[in-house]
C-alpha atoms as a PDB file:
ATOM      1  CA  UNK A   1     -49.144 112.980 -16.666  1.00  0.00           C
ATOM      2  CA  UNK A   2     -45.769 111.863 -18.426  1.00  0.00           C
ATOM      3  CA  UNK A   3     -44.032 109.967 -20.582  1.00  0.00           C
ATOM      4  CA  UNK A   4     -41.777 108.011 -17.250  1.00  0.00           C
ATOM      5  CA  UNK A   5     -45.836 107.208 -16.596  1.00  0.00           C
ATOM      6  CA  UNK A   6     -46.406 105.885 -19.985  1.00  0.00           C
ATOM      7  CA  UNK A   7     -43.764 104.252 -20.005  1.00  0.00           C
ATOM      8  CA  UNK A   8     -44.567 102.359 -16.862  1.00  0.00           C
ATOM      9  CA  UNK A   9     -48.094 101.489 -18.087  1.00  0.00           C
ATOM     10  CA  UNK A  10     -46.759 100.052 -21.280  1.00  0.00           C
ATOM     11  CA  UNK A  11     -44.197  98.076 -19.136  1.00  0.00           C
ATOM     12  CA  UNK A  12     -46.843  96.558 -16.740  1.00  0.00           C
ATOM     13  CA  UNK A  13     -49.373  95.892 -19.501  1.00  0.00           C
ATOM     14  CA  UNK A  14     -46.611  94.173 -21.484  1.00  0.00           C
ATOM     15  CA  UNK A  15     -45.626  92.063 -18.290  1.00  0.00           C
ATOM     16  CA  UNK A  16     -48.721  91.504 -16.584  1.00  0.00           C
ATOM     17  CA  UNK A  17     -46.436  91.951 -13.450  1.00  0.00           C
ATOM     18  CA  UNK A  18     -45.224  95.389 -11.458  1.00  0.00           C
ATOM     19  CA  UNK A  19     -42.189  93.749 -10.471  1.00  0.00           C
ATOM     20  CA  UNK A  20     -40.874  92.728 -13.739  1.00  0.00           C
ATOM     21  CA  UNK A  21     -41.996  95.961 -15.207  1.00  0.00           C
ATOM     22  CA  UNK A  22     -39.906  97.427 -12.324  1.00  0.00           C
ATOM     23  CA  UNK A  23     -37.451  95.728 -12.985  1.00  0.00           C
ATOM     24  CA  UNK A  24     -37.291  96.618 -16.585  1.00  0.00           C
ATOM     25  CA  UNK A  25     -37.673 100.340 -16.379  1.00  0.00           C
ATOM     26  CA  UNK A  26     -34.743 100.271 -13.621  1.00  0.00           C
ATOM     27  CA  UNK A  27     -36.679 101.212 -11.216  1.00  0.00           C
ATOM     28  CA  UNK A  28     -38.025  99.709  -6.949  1.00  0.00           C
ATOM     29  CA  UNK A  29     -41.580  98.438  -7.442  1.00  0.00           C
ATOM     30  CA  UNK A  30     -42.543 101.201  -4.807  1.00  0.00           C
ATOM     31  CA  UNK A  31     -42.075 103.930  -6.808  1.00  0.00           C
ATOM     32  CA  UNK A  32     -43.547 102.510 -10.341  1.00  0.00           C
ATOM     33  CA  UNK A  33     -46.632 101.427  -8.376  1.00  0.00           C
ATOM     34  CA  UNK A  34     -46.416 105.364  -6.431  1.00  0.00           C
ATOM     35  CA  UNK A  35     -46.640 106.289 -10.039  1.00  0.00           C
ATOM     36  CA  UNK A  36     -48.891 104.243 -11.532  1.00  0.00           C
ATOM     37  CA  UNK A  37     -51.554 105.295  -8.195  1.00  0.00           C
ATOM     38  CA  UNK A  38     -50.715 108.892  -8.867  1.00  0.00           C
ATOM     39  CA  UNK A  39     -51.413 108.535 -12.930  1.00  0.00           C
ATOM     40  CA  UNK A  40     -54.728 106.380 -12.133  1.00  0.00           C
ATOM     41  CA  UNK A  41     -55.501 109.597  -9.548  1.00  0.00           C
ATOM     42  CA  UNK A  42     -55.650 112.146 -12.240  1.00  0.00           C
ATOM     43  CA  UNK A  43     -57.374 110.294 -15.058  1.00  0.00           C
ATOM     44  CA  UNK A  44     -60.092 109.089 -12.271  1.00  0.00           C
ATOM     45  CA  UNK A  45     -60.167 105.665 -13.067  1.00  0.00           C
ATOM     46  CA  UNK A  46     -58.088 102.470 -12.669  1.00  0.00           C
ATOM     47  CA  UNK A  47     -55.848 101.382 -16.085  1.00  0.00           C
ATOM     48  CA  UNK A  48     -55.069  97.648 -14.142  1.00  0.00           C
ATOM     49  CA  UNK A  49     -57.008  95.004 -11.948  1.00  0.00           C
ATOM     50  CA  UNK A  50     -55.036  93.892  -9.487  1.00  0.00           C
ATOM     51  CA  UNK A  51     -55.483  90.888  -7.440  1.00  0.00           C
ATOM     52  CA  UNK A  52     -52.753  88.520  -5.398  1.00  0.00           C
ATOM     53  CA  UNK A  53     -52.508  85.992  -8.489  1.00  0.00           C
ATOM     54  CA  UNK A  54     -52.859  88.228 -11.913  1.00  0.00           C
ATOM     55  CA  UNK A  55     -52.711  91.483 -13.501  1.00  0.00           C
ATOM     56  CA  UNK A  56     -54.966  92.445 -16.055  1.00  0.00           C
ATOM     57  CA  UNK A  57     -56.066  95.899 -18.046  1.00  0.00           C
ATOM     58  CA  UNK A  58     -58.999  97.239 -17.449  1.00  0.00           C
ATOM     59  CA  UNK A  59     -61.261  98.490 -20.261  1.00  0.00           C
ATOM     60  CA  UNK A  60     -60.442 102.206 -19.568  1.00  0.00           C
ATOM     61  CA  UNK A  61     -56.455 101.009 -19.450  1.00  0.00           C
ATOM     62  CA  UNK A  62     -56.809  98.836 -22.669  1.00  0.00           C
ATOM     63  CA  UNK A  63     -57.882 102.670 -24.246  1.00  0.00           C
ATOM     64  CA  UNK A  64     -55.047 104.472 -22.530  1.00  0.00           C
ATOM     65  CA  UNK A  65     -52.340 101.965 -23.894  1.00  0.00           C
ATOM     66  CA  UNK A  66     -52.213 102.722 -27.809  1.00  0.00           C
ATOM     67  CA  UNK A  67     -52.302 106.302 -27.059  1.00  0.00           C
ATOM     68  CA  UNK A  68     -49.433 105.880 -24.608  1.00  0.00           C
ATOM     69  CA  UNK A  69     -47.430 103.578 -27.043  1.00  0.00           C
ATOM     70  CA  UNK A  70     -48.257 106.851 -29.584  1.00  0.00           C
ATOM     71  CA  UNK A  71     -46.982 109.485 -27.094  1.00  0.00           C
ATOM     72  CA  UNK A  72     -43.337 107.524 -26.382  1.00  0.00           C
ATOM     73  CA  UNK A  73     -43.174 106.422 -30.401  1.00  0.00           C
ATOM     74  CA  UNK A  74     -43.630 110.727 -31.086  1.00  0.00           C
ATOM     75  CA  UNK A  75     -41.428 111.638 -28.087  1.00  0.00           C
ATOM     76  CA  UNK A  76     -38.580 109.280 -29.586  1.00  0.00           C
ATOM     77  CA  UNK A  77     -39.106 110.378 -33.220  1.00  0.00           C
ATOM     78  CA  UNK A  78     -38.718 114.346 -31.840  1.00  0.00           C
ATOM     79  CA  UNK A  79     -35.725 113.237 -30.007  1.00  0.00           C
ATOM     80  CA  UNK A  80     -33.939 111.976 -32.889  1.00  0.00           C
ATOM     81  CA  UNK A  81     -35.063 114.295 -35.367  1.00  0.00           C
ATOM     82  CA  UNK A  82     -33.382 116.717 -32.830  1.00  0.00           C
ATOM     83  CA  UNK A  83     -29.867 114.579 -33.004  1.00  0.00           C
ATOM     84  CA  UNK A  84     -30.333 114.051 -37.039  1.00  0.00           C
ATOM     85  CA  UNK A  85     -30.295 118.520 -36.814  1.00  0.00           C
ATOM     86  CA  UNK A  86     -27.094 118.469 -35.525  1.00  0.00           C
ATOM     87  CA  UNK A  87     -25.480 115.451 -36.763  1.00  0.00           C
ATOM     88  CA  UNK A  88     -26.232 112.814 -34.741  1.00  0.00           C
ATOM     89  CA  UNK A  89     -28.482 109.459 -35.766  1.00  0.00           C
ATOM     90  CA  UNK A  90     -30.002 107.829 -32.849  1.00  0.00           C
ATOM     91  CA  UNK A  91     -33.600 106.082 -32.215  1.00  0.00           C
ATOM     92  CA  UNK A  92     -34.657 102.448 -33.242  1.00  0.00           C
ATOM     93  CA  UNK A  93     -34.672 101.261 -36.568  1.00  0.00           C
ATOM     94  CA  UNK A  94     -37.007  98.115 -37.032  1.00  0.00           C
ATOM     95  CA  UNK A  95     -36.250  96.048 -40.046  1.00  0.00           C
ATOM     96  CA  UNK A  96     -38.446  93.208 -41.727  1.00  0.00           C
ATOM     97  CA  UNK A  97     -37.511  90.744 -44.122  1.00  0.00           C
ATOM     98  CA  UNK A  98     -38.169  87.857 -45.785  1.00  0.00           C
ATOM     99  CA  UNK A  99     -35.845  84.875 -44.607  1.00  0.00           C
ATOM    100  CA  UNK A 100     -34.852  83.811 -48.671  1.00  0.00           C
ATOM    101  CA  UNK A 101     -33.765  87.700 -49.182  1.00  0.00           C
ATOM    102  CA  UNK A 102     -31.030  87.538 -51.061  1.00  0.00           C
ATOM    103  CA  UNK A 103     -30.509  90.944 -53.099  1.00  0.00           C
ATOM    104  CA  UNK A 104     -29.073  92.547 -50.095  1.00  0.00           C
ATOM    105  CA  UNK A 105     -26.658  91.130 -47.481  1.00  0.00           C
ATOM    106  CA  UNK A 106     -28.298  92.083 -44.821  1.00  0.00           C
ATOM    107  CA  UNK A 107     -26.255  91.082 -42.068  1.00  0.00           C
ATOM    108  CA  UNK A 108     -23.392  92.794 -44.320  1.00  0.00           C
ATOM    109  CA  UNK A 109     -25.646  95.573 -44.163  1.00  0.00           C
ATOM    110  CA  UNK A 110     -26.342  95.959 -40.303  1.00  0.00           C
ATOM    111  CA  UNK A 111     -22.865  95.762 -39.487  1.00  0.00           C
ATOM    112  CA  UNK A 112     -21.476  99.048 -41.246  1.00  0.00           C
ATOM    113  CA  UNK A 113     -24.853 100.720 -40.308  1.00  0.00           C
ATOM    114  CA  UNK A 114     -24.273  99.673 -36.461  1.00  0.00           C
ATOM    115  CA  UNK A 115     -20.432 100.493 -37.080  1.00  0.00           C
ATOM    116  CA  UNK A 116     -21.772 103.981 -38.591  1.00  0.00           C
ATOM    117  CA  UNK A 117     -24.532 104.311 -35.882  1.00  0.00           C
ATOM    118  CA  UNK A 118     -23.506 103.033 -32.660  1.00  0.00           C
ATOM    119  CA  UNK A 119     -26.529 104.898 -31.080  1.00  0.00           C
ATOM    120  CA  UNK A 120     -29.489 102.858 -32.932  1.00  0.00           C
ATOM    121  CA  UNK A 121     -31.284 100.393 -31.184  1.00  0.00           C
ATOM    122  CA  UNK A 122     -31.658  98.006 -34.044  1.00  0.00           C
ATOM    123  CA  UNK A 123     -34.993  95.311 -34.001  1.00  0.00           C
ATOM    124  CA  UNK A 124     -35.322  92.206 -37.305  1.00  0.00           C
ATOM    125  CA  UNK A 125     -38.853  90.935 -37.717  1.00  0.00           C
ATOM    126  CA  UNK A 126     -38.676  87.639 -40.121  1.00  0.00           C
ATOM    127  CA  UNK A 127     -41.889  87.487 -42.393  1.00  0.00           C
ATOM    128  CA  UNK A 128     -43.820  86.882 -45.022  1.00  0.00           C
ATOM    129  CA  UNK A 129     -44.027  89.864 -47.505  1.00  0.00           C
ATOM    130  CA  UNK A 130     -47.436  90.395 -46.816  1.00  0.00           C
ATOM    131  CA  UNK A 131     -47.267  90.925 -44.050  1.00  0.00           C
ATOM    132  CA  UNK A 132     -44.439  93.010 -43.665  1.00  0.00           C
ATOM    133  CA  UNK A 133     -45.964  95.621 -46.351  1.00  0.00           C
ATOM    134  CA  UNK A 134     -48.859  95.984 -43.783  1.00  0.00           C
ATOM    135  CA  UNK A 135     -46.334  97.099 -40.680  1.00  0.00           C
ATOM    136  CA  UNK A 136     -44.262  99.311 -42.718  1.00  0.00           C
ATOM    137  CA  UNK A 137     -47.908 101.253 -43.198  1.00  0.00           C
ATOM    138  CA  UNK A 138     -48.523 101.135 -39.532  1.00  0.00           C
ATOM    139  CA  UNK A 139     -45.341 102.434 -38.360  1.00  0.00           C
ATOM    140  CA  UNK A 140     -44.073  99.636 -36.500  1.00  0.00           C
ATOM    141  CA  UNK A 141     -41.308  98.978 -39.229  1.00  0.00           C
ATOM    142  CA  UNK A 142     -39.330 101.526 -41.015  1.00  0.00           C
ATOM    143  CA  UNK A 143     -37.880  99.256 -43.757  1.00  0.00           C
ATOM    144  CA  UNK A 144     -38.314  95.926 -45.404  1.00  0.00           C
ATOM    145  CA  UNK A 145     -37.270  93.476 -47.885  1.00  0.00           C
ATOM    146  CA  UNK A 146     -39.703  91.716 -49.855  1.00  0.00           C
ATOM    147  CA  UNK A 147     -39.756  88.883 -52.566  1.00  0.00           C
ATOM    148  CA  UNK A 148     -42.842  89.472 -54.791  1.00  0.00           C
ATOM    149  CA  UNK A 149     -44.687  88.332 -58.208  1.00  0.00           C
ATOM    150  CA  UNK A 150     -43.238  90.929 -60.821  1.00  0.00           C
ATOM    151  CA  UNK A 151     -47.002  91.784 -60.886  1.00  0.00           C
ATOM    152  CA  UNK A 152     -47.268  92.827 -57.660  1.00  0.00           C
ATOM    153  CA  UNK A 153     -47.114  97.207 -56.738  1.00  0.00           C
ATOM    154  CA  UNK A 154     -46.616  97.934 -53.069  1.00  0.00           C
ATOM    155  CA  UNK A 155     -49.019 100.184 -51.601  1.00  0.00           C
ATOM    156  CA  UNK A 156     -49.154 103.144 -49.496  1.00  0.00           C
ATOM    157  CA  UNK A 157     -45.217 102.462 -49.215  1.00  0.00           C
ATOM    158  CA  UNK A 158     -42.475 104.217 -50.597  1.00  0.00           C
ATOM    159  CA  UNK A 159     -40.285 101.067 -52.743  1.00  0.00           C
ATOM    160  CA  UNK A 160     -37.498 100.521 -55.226  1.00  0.00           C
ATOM    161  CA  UNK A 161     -36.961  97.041 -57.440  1.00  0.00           C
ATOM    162  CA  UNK A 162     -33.690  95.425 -55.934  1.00  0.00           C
ATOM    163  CA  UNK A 163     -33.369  92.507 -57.945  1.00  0.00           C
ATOM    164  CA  UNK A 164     -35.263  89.747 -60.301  1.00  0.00           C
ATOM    165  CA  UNK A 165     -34.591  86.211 -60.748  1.00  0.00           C
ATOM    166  CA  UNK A 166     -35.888  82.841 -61.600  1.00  0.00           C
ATOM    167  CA  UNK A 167     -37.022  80.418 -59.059  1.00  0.00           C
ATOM    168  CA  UNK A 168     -35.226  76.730 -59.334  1.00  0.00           C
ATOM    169  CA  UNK A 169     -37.164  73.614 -58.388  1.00  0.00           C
ATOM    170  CA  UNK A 170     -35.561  71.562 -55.284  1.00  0.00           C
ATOM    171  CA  UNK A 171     -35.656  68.014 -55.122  1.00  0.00           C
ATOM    172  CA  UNK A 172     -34.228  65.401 -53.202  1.00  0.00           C
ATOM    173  CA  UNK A 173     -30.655  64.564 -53.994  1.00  0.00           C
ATOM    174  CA  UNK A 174     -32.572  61.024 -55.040  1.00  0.00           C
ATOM    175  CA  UNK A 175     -34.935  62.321 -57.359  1.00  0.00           C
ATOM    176  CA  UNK A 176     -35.210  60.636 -60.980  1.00  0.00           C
ATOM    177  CA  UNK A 177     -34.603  64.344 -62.043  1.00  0.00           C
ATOM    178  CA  UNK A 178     -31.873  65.418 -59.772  1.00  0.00           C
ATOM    179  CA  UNK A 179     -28.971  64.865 -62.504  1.00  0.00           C
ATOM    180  CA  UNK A 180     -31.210  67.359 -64.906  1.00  0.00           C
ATOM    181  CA  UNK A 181     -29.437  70.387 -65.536  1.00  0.00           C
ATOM    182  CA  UNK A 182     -32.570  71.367 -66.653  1.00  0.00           C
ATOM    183  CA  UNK A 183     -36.504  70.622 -66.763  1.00  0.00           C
ATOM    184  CA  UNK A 184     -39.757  72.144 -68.411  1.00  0.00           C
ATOM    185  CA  UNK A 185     -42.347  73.250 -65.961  1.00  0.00           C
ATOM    186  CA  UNK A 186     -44.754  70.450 -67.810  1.00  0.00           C
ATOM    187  CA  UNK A 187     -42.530  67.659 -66.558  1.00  0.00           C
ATOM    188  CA  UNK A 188     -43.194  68.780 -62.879  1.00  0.00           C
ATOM    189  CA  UNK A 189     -46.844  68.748 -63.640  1.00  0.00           C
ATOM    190  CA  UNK A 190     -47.067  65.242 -61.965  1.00  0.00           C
ATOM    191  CA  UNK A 191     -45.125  66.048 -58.636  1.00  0.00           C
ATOM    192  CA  UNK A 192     -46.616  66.568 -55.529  1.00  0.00           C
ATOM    193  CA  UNK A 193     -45.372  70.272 -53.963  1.00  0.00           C
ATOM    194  CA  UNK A 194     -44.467  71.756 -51.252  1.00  0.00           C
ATOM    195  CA  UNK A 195     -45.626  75.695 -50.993  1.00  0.00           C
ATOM    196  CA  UNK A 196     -46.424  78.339 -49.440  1.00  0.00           C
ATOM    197  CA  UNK A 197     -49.698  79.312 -47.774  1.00  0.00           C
ATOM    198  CA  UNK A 198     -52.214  80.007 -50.898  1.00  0.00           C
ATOM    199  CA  UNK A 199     -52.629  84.242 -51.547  1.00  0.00           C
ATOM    200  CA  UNK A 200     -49.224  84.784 -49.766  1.00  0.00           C
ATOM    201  CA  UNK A 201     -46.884  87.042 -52.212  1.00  0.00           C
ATOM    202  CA  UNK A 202     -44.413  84.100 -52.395  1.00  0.00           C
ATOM    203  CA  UNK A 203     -47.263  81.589 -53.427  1.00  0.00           C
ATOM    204  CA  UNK A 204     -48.544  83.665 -56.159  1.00  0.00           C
ATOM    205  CA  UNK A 205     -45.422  84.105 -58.075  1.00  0.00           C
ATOM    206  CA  UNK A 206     -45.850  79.996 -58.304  1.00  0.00           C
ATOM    207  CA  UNK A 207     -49.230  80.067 -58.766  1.00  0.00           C
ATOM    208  CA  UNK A 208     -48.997  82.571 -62.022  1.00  0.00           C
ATOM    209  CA  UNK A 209     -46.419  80.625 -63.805  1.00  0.00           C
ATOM    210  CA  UNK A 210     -48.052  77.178 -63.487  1.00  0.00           C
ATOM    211  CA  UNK A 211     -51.197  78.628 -63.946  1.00  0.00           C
ATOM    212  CA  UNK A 212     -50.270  80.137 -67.060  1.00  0.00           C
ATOM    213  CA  UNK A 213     -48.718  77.053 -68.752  1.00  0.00           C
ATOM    214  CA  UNK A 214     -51.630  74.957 -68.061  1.00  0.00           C
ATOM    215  CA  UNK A 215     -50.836  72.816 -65.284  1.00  0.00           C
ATOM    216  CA  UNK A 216     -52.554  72.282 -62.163  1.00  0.00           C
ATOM    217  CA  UNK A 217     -49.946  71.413 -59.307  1.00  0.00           C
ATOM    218  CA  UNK A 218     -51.274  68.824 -56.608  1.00  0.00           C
ATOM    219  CA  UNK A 219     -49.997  71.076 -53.148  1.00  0.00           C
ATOM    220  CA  UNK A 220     -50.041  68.491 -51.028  1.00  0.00           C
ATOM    221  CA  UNK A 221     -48.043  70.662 -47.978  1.00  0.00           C
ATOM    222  CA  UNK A 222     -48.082  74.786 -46.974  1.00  0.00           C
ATOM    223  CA  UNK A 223     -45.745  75.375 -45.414  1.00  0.00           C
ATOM    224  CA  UNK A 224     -44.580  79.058 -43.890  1.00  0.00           C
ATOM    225  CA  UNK A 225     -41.087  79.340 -43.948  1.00  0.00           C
ATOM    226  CA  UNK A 226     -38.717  78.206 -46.865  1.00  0.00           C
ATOM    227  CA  UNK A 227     -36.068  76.277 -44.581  1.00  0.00           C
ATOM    228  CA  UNK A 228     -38.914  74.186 -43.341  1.00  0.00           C
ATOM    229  CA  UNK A 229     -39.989  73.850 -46.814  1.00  0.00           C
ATOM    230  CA  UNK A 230     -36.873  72.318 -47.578  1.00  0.00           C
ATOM    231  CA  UNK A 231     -36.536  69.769 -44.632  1.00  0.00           C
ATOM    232  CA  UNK A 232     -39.578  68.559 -46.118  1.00  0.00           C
ATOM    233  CA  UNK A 233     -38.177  68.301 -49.633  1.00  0.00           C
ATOM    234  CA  UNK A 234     -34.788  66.272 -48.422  1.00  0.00           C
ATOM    235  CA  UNK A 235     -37.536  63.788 -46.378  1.00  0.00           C
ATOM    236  CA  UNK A 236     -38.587  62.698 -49.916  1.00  0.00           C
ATOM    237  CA  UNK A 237     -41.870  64.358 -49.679  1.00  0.00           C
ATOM    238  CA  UNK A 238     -42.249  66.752 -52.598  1.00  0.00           C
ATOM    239  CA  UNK A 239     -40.566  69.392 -54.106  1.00  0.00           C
ATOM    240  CA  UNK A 240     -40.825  72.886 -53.987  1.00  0.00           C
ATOM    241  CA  UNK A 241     -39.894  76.149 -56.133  1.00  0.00           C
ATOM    242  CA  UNK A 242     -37.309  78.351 -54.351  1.00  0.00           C
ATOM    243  CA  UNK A 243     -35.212  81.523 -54.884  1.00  0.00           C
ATOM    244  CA  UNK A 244     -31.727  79.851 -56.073  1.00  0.00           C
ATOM    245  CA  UNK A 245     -29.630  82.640 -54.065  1.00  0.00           C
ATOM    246  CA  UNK A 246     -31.434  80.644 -51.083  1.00  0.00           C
ATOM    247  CA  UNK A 247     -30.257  77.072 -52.268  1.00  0.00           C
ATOM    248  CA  UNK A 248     -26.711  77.211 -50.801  1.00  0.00           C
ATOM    249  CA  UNK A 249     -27.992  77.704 -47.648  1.00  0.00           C
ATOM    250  CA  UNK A 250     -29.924  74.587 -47.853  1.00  0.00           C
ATOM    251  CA  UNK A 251     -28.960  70.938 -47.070  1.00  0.00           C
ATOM    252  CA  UNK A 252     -29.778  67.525 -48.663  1.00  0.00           C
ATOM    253  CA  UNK A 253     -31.799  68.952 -51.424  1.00  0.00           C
ATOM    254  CA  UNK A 254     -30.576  69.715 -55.082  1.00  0.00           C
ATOM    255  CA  UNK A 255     -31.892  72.679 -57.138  1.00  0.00           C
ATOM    256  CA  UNK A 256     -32.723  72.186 -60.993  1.00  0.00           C
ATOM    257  CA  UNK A 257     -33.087  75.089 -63.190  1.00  0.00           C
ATOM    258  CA  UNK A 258     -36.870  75.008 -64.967  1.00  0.00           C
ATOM    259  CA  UNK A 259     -37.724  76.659 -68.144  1.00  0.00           C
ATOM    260  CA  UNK A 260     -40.445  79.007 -67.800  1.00  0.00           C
ATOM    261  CA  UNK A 261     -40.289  79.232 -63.819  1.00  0.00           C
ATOM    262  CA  UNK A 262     -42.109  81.589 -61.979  1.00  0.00           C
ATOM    263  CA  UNK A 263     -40.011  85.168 -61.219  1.00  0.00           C
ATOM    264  CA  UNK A 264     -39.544  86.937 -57.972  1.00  0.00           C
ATOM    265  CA  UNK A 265     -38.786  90.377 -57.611  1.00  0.00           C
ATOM    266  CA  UNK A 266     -37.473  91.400 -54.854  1.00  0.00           C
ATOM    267  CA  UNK A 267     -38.285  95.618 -53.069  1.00  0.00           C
ATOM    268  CA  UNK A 268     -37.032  97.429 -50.250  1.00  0.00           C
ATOM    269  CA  UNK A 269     -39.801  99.411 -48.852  1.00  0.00           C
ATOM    270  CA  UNK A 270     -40.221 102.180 -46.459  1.00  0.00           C
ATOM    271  CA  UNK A 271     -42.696 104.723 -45.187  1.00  0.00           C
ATOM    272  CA  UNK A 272     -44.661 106.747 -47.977  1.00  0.00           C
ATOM    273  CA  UNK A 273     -44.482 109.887 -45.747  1.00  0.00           C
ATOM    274  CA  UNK A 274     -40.661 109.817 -45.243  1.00  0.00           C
ATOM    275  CA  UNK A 275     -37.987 108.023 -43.490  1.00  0.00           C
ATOM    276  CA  UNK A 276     -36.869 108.408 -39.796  1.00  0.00           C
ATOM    277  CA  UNK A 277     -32.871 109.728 -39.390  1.00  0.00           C
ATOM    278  CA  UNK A 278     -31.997 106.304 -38.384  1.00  0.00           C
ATOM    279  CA  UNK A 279     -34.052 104.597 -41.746  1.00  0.00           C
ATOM    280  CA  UNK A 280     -32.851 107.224 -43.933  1.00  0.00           C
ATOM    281  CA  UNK A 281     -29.355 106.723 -42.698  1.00  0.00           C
ATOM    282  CA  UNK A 282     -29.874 102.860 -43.330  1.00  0.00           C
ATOM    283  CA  UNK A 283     -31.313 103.259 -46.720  1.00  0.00           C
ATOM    284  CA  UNK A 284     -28.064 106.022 -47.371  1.00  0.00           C
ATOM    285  CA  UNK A 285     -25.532 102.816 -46.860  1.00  0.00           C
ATOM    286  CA  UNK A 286     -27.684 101.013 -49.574  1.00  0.00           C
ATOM    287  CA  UNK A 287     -27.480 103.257 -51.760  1.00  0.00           C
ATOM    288  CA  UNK A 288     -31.534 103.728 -52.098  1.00  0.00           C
ATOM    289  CA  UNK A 289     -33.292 106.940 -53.107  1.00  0.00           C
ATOM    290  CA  UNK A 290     -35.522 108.815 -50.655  1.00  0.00           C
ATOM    291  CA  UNK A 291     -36.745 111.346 -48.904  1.00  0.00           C
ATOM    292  CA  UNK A 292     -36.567 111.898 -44.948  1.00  0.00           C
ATOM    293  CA  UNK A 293     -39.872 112.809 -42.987  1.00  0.00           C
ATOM    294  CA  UNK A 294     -40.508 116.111 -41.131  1.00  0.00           C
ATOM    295  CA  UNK A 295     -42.932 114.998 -39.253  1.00  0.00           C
ATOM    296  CA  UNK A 296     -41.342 114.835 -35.571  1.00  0.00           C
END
């Protein structure tokens, strides 16, 4: 056994096709099925059902494939732990976010790092902060950027406080209070909102603020992504509470500043046992604390 193997199962079971999995490990169908036969030899036992229509894992290959996906993920770390020893930074580095992150440019960001690290295979997963806590645990991010209640405390993650700011409500440029340069959160007690899902990081910050002042919001829309939010808002159909970095990307919607509004915080995150070379070098061109892992 492997890891050209492995990486052929993980190609197939990703495809659900030996040709396309051939075709994207660079390699004639022949051999990655000679392999495949040789790899299902030794572990006595088939990892695929194959029939002229489909492709499918078997129970014994549905095992095998998280262990395999573990074997290439260690093999990779060890290879650039090896390049980070004498100077080099290669390897992935998967970064989530939240689309309304504003405390970092991130783009801004990615460019000097790629610039810095032409050698880094570079993956963005948009999300909600949630969400993205959960995958930075796992492994299958390194870093994120998350917009929080000031209550909330990462865990099991390594983080550092970016930035804090006051949400703005949006309204639609026709609004009775869109020439407000101001409002009280009590005179919004009688719109109908747009939000996000209920429990979600980004909800809560709402939730807390309204919740504390005494007014119960009629949600009449969740919503999972701010830019759809706001298409909503410019149709005329609520209004919603939004970062105000965010509201310049936005059209046909106008942001009022409320007194009292709910405050986001916003974290990078990474790993609690240590950074890859490539995360560690990204966090370096941010300027953030840490601490890179040994564990190859």
């Amino acid at each position: 056994m492997d890891l050209q193997q492995m990486r052929y199962v993980v190609a197939v079971a990703e495809t659900l096709n030996f040709t396309r999995a051939a075709e994207r490990c660079m390699v004639v169908q022949s051999a990655l099925s000679h392999q495949m036969a040789r790899l299902e030899k030794e572990l006595g036992t088939r990892l695929f059902e194959r029939t002229s229509k489909q492709v499918r894992l078997t129970p014994a290959g549905r095992a095998f494939l998280p262990a395999a996906r573990e074997c290439l993920e260690a093999a990779e770390r060890a290879s650039a732990h090896v390049a980070a020893a004498i100077g080099e930074v290669r390897g992935r580095l998967a970064v989530g976010l939240i689309p309304t992150v504003a405390a970092v440019d991130i783009p801004a960001a990615l460019r000097d790092f790629r610039h810095r690290h032409p050698q880094v295979r570079i993956g963005l997963r948009v999300g909600a902060s949630d969400d993205l806590v959960e995958q930075v645990r796992e492994g299958s991010l390194e870093v994120a950027f998350l917009g929080t209640p000031t209550t909330f405390s990462p865990k099991g993650v390594s983080s550092q406080k970016l930035a804090e700011n006051r949400l703005v409500a949006v309204v639609p440029p026709s609004h009775p209070l869109a020439g407000e340069s101001a409002v009280d959160l009590a005179q919004l007690a009688g719109e109908t909102f747009i939000e996000l899902p209920a429990g979600t990081a980004g909800r809560v910050q709402s939730d807390q603020a309204f919740t504390a002042a005494g007014i119960v919001r009629d949600i009449a829309f969740e919503v999972t992504t701010a830019e759809f939010m706001a298409r909503l808002v410019a149709e005329g159909l609520g209004v919603a509470m939004m970062p105000p970095s965010y509201v310049p990307y936005l059209t046909g919607v106008t942001a009022i500043e409320v007194n009292g509004a709910p405050t986001r915080t916003e974290h990078v995150i990474w790993r609690s046992t240590g950074c890859t070379p490539a995360a560690s070098a990204f966090l370096s061109l941010l300027g953030i604390p840490h601490r890179l892992g040994s564990e190859p």
